[in-house]
PDB file of N, CA and C in Angstrom:
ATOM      1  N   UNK A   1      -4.716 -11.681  -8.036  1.00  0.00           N
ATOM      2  CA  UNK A   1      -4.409 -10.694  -6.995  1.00  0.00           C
ATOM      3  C   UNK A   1      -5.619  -9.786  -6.829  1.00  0.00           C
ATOM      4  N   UNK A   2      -5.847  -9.544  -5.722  1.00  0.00           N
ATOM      5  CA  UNK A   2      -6.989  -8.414  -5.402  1.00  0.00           C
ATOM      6  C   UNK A   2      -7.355  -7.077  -5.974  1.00  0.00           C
ATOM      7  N   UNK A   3      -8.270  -6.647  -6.855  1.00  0.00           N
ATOM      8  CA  UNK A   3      -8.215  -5.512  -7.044  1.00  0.00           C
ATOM      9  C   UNK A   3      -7.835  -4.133  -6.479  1.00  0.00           C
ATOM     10  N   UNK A   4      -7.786  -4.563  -5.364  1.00  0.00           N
ATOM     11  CA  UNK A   4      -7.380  -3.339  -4.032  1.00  0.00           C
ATOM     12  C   UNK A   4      -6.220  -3.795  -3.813  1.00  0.00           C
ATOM     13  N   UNK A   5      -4.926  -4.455  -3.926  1.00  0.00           N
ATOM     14  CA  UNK A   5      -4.140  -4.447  -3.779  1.00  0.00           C
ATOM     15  C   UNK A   5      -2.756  -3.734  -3.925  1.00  0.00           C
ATOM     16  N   UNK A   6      -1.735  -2.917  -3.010  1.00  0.00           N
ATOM     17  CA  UNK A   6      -0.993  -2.065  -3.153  1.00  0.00           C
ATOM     18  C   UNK A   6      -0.217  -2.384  -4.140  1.00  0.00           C
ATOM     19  N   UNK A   7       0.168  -1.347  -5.359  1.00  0.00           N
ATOM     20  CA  UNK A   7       1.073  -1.569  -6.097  1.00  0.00           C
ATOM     21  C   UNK A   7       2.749  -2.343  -5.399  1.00  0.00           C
ATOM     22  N   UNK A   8       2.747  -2.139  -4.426  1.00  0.00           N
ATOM     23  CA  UNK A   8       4.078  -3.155  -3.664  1.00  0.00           C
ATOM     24  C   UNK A   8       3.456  -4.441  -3.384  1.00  0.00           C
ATOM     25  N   UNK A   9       2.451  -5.037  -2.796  1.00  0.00           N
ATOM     26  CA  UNK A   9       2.297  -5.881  -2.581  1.00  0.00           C
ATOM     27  C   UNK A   9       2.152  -6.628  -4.360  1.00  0.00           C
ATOM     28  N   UNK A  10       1.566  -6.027  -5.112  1.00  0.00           N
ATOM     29  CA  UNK A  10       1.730  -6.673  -6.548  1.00  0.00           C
ATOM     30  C   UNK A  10       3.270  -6.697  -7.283  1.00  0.00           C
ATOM     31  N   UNK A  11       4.134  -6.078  -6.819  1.00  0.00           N
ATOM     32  CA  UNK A  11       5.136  -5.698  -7.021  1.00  0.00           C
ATOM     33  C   UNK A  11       6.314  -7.295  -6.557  1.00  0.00           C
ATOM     34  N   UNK A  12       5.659  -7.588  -4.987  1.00  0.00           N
ATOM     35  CA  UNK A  12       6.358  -8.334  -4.205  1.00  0.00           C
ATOM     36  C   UNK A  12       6.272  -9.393  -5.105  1.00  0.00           C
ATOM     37  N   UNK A  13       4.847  -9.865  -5.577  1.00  0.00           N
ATOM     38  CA  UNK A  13       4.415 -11.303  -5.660  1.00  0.00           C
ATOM     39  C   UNK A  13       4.729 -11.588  -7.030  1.00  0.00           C
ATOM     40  N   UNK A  14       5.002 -10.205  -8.080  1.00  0.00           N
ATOM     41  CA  UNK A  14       5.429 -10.865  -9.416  1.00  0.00           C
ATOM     42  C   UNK A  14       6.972 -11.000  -9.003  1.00  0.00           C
ATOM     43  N   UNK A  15       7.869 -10.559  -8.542  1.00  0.00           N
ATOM     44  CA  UNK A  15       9.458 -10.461  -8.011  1.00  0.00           C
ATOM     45  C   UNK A  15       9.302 -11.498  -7.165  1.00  0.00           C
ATOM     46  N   UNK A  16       8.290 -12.508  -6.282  1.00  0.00           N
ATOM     47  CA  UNK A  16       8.488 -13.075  -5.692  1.00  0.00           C
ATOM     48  C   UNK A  16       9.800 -12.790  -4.361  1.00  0.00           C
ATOM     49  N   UNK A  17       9.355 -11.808  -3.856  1.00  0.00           N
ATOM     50  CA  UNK A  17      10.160 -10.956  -3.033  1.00  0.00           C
ATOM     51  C   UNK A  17       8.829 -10.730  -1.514  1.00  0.00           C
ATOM     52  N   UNK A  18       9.734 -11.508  -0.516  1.00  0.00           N
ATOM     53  CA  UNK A  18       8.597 -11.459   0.959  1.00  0.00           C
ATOM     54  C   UNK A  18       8.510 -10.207   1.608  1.00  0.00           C
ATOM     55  N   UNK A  19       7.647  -9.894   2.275  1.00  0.00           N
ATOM     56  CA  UNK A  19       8.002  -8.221   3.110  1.00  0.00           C
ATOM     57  C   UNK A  19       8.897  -7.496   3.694  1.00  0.00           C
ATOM     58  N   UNK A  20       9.549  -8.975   4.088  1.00  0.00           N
ATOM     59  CA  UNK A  20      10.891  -8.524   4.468  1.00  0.00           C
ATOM     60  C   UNK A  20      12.337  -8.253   3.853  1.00  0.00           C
ATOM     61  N   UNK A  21      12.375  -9.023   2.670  1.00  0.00           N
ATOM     62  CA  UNK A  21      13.050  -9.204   1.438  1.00  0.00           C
ATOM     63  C   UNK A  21      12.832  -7.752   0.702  1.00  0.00           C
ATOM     64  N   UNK A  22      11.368  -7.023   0.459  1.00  0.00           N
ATOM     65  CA  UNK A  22      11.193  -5.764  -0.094  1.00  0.00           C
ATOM     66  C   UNK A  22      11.795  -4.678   0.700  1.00  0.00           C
ATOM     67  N   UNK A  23      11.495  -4.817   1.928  1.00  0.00           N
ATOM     68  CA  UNK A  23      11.538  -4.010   3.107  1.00  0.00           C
ATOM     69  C   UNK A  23      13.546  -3.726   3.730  1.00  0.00           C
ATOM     70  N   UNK A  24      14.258  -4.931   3.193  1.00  0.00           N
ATOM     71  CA  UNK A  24      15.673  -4.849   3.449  1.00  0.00           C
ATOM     72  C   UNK A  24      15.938  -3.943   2.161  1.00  0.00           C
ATOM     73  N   UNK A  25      15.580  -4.215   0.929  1.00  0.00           N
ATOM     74  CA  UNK A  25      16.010  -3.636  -0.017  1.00  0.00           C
ATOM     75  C   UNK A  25      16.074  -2.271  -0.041  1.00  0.00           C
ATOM     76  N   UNK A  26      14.665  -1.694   0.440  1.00  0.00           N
ATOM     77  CA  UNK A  26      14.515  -0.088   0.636  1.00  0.00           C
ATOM     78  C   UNK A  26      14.995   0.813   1.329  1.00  0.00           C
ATOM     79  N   UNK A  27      15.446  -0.083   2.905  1.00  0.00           N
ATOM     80  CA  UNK A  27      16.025   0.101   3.810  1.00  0.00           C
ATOM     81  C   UNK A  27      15.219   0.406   4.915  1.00  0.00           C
ATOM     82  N   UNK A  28      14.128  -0.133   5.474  1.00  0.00           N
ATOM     83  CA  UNK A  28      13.104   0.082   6.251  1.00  0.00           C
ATOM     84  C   UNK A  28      12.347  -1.220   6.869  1.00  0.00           C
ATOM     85  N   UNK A  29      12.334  -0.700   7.910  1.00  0.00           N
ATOM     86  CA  UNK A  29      11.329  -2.175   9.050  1.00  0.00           C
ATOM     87  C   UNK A  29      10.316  -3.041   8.160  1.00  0.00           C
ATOM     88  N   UNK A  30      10.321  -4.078   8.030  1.00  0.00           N
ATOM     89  CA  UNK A  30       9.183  -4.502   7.319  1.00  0.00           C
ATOM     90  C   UNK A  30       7.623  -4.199   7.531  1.00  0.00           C
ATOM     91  N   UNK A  31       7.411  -3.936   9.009  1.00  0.00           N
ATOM     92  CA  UNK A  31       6.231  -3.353   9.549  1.00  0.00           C
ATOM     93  C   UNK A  31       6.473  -1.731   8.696  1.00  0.00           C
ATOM     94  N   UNK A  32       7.197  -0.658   8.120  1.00  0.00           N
ATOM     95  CA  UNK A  32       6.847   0.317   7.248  1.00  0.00           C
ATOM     96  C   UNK A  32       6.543   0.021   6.346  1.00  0.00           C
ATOM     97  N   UNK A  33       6.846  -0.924   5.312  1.00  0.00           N
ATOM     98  CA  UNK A  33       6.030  -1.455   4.378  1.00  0.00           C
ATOM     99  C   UNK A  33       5.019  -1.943   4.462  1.00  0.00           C
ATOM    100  N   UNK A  34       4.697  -2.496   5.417  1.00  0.00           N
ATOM    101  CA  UNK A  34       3.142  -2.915   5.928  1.00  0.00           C
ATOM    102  C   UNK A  34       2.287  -2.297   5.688  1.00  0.00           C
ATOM    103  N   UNK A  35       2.519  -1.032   6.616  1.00  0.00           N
ATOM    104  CA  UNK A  35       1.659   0.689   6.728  1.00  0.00           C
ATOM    105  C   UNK A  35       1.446   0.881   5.380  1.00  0.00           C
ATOM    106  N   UNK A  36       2.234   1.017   4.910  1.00  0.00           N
ATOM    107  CA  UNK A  36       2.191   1.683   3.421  1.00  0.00           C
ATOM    108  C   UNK A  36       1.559   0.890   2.660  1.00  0.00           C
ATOM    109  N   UNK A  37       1.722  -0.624   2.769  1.00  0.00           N
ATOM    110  CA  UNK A  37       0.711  -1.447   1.836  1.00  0.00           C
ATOM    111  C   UNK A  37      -0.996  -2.072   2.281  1.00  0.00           C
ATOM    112  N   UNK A  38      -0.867  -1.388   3.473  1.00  0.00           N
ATOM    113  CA  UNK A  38      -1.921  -0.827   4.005  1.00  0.00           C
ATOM    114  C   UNK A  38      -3.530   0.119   3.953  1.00  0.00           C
ATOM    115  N   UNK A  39      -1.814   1.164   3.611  1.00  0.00           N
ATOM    116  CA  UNK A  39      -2.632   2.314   3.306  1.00  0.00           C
ATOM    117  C   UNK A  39      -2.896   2.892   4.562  1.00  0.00           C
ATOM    118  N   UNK A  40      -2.463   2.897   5.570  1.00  0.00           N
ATOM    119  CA  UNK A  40      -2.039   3.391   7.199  1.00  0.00           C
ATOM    120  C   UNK A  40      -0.931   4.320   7.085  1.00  0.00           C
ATOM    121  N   UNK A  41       0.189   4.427   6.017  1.00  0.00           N
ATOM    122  CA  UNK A  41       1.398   5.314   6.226  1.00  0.00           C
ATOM    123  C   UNK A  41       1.309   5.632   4.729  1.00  0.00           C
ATOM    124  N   UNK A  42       1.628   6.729   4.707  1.00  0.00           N
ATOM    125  CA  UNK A  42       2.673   7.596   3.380  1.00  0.00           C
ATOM    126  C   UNK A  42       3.839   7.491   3.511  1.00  0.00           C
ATOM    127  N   UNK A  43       4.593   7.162   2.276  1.00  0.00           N
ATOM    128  CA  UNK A  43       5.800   6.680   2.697  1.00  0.00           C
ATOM    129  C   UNK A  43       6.845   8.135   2.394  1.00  0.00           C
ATOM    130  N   UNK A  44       7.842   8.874   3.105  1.00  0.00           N
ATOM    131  CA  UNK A  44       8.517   9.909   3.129  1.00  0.00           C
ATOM    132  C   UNK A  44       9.028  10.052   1.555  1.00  0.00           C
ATOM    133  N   UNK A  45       9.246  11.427   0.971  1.00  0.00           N
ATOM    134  CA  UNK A  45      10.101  11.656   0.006  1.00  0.00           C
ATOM    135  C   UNK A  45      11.391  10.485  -0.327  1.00  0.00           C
ATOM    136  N   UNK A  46      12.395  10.599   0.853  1.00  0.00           N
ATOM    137  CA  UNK A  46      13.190   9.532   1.064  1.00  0.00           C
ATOM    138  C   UNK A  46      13.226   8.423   0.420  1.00  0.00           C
ATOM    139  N   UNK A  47      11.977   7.523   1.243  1.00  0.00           N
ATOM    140  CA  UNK A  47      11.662   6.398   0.956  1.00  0.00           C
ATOM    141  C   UNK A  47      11.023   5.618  -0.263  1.00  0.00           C
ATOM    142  N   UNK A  48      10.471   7.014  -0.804  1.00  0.00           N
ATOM    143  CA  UNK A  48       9.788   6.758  -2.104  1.00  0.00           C
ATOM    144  C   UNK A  48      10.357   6.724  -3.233  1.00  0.00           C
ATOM    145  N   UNK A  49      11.610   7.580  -3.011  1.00  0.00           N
ATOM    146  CA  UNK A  49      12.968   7.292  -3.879  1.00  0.00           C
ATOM    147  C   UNK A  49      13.418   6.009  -4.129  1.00  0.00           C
ATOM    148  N   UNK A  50      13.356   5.407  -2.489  1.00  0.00           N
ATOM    149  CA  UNK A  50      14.345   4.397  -2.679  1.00  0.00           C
ATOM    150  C   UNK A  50      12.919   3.092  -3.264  1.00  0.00           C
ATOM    151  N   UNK A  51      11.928   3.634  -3.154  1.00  0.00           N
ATOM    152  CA  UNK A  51      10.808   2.415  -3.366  1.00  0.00           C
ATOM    153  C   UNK A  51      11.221   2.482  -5.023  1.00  0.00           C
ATOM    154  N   UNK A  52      10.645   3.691  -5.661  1.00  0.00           N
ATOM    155  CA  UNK A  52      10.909   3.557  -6.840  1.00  0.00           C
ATOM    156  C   UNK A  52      12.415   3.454  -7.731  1.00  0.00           C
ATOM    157  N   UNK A  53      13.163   3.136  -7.040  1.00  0.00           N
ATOM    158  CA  UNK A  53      14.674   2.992  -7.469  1.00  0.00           C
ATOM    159  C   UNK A  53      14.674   1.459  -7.459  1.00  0.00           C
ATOM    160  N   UNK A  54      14.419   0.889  -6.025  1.00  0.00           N
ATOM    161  CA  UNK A  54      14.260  -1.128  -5.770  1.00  0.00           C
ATOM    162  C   UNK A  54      13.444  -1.022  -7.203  1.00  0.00           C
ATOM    163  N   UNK A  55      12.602  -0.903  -7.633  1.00  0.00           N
ATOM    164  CA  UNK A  55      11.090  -1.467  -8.142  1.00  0.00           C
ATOM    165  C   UNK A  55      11.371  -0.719  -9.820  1.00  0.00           C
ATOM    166  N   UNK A  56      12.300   0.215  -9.947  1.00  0.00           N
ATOM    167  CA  UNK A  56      13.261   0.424 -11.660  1.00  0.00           C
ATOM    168  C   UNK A  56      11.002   1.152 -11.674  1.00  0.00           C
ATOM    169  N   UNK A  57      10.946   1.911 -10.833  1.00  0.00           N
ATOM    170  CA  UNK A  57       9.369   3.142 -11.288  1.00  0.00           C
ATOM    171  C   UNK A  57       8.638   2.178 -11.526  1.00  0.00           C
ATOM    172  N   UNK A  58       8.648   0.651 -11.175  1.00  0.00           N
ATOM    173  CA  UNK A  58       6.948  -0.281 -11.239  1.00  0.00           C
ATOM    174  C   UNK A  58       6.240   0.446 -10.200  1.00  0.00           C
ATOM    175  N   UNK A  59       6.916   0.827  -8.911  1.00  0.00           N
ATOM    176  CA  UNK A  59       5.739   1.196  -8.116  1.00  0.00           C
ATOM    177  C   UNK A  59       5.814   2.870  -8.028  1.00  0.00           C
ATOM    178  N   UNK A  60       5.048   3.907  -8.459  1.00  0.00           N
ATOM    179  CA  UNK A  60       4.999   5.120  -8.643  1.00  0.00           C
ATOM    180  C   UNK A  60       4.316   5.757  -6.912  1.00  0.00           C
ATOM    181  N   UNK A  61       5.015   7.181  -7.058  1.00  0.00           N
ATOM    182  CA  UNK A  61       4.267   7.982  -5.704  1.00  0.00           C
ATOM    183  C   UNK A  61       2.660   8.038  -6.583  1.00  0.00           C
ATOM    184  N   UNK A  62       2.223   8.122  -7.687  1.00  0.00           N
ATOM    185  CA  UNK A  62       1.387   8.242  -8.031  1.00  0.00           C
ATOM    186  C   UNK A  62       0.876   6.907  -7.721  1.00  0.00           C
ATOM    187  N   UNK A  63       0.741   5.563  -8.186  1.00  0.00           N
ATOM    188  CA  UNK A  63       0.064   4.571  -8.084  1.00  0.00           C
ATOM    189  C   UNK A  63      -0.342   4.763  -6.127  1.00  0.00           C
ATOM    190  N   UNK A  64       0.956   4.804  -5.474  1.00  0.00           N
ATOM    191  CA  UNK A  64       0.221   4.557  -3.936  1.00  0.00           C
ATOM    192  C   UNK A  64      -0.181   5.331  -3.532  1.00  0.00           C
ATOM    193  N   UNK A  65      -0.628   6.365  -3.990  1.00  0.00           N
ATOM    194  CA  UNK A  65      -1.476   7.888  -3.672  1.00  0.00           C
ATOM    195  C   UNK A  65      -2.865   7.499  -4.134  1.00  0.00           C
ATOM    196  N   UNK A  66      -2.843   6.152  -5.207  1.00  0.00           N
ATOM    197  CA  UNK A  66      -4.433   6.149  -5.664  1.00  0.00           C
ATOM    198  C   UNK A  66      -4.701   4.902  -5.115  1.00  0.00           C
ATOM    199  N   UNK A  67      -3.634   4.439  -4.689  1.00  0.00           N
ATOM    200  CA  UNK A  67      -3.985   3.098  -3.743  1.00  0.00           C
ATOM    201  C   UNK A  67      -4.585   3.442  -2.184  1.00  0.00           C
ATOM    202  N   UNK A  68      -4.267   4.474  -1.733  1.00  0.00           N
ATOM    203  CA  UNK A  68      -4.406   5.086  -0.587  1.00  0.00           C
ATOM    204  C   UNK A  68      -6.390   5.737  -0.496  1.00  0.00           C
ATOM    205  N   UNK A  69      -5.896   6.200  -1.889  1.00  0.00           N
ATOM    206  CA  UNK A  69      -7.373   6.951  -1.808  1.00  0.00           C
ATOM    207  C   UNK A  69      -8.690   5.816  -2.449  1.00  0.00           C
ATOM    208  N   UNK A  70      -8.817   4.871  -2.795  1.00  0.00           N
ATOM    209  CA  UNK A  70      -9.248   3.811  -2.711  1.00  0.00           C
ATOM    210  C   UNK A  70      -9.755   3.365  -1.848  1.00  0.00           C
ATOM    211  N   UNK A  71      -8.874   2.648  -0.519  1.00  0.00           N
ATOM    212  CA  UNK A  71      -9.128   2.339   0.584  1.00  0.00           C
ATOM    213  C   UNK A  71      -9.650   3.020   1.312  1.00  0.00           C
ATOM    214  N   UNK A  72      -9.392   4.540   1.032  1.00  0.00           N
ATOM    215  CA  UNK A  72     -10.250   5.554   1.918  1.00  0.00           C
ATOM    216  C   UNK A  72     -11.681   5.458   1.666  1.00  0.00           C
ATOM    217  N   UNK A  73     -12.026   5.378  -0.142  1.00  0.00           N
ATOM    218  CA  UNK A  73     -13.175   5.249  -0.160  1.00  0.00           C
ATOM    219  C   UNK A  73     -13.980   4.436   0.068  1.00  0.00           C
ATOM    220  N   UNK A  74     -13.296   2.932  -0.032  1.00  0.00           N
ATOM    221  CA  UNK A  74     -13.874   1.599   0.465  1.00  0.00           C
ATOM    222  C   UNK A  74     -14.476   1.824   2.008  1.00  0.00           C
ATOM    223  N   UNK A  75     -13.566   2.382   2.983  1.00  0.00           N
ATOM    224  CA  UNK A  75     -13.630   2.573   4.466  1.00  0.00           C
ATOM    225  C   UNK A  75     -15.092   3.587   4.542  1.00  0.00           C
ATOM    226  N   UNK A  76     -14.979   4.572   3.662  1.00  0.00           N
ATOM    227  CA  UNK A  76     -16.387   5.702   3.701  1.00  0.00           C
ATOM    228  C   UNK A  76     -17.047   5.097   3.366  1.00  0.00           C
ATOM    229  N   UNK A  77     -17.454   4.045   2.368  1.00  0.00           N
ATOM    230  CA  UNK A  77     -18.562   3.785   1.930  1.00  0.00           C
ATOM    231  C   UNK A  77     -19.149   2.532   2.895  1.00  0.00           C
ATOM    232  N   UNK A  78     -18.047   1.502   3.541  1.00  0.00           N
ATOM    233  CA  UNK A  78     -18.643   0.952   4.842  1.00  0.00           C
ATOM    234  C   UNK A  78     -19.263   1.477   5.710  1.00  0.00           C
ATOM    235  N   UNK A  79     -18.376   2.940   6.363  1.00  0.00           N
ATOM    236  CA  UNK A  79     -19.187   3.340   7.236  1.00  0.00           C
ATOM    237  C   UNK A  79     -20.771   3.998   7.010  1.00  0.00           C
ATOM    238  N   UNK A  80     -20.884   4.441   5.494  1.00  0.00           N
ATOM    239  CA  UNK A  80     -22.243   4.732   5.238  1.00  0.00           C
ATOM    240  C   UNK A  80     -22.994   3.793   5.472  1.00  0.00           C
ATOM    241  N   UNK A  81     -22.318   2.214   5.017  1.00  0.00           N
ATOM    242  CA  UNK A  81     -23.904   1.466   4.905  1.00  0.00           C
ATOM    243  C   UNK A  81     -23.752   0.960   6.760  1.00  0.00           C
ATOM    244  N   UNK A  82     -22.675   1.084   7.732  1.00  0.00           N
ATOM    245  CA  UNK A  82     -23.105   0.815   8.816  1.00  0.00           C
ATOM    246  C   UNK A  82     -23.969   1.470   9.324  1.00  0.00           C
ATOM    247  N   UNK A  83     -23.833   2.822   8.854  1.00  0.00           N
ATOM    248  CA  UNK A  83     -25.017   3.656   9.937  1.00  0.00           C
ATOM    249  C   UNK A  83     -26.296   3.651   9.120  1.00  0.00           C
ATOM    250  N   UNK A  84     -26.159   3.516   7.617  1.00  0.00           N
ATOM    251  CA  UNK A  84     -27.604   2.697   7.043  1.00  0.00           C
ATOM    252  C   UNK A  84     -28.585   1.888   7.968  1.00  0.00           C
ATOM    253  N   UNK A  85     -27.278   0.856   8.776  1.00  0.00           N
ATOM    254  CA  UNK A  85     -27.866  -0.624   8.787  1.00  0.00           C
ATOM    255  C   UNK A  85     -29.067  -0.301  10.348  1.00  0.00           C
ATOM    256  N   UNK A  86     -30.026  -1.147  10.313  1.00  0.00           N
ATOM    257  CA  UNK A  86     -31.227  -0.930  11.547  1.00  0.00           C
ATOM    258  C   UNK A  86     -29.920  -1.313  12.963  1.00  0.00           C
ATOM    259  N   UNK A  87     -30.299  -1.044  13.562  1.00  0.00           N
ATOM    260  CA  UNK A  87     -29.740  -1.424  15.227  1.00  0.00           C
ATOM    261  C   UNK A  87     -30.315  -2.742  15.638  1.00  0.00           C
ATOM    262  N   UNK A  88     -29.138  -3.845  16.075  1.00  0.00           N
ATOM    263  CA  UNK A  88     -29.800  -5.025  16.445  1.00  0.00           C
ATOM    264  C   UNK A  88     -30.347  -5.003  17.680  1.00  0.00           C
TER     265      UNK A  88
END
């Protein structure tokens, strides 16, 4: 599995559980789990309950808060080396 990968999406694939299969359980569109395994959405107080209730605390507000900020930094550090890069 990818080092950058959302604690849900690692979550899905050891449970062998599809997006939509995770996404009925929590009670939410499978496209909100998307976002969130993304790293495009924060998932509400609410929802994070019910994430870590499905998932018995495998997936923590803490783990997707550092999954989030990850991707942020991956995204900053692209855009540094784009504007690094010469103009074709």
């Amino acid at each position: 599995m990818d080092d950058d990968a959302s604690p849900i999406t690692v979550y899905r694939a050891r449970h062998s559980l599809t997006l939509q299969a995770f996404a009925l359980k929590v009670g939410v569109h499978y496209t909100t789990v998307l976002r969130i395994e993304r790293g495009a959405r924060e998932p509400s107080a609410k929802l994070m309950r019910a994430i870590e209730d499905v998932t018995e605390g495998e997936v923590t507000s803490e783990a997707l808060q550092e999954h989030r900020r990850r991707l942020e930094e991956r995204a900053k550090s692209r855009c540094k080396v784009a504007e690094g890069s010469p103009a074709a």
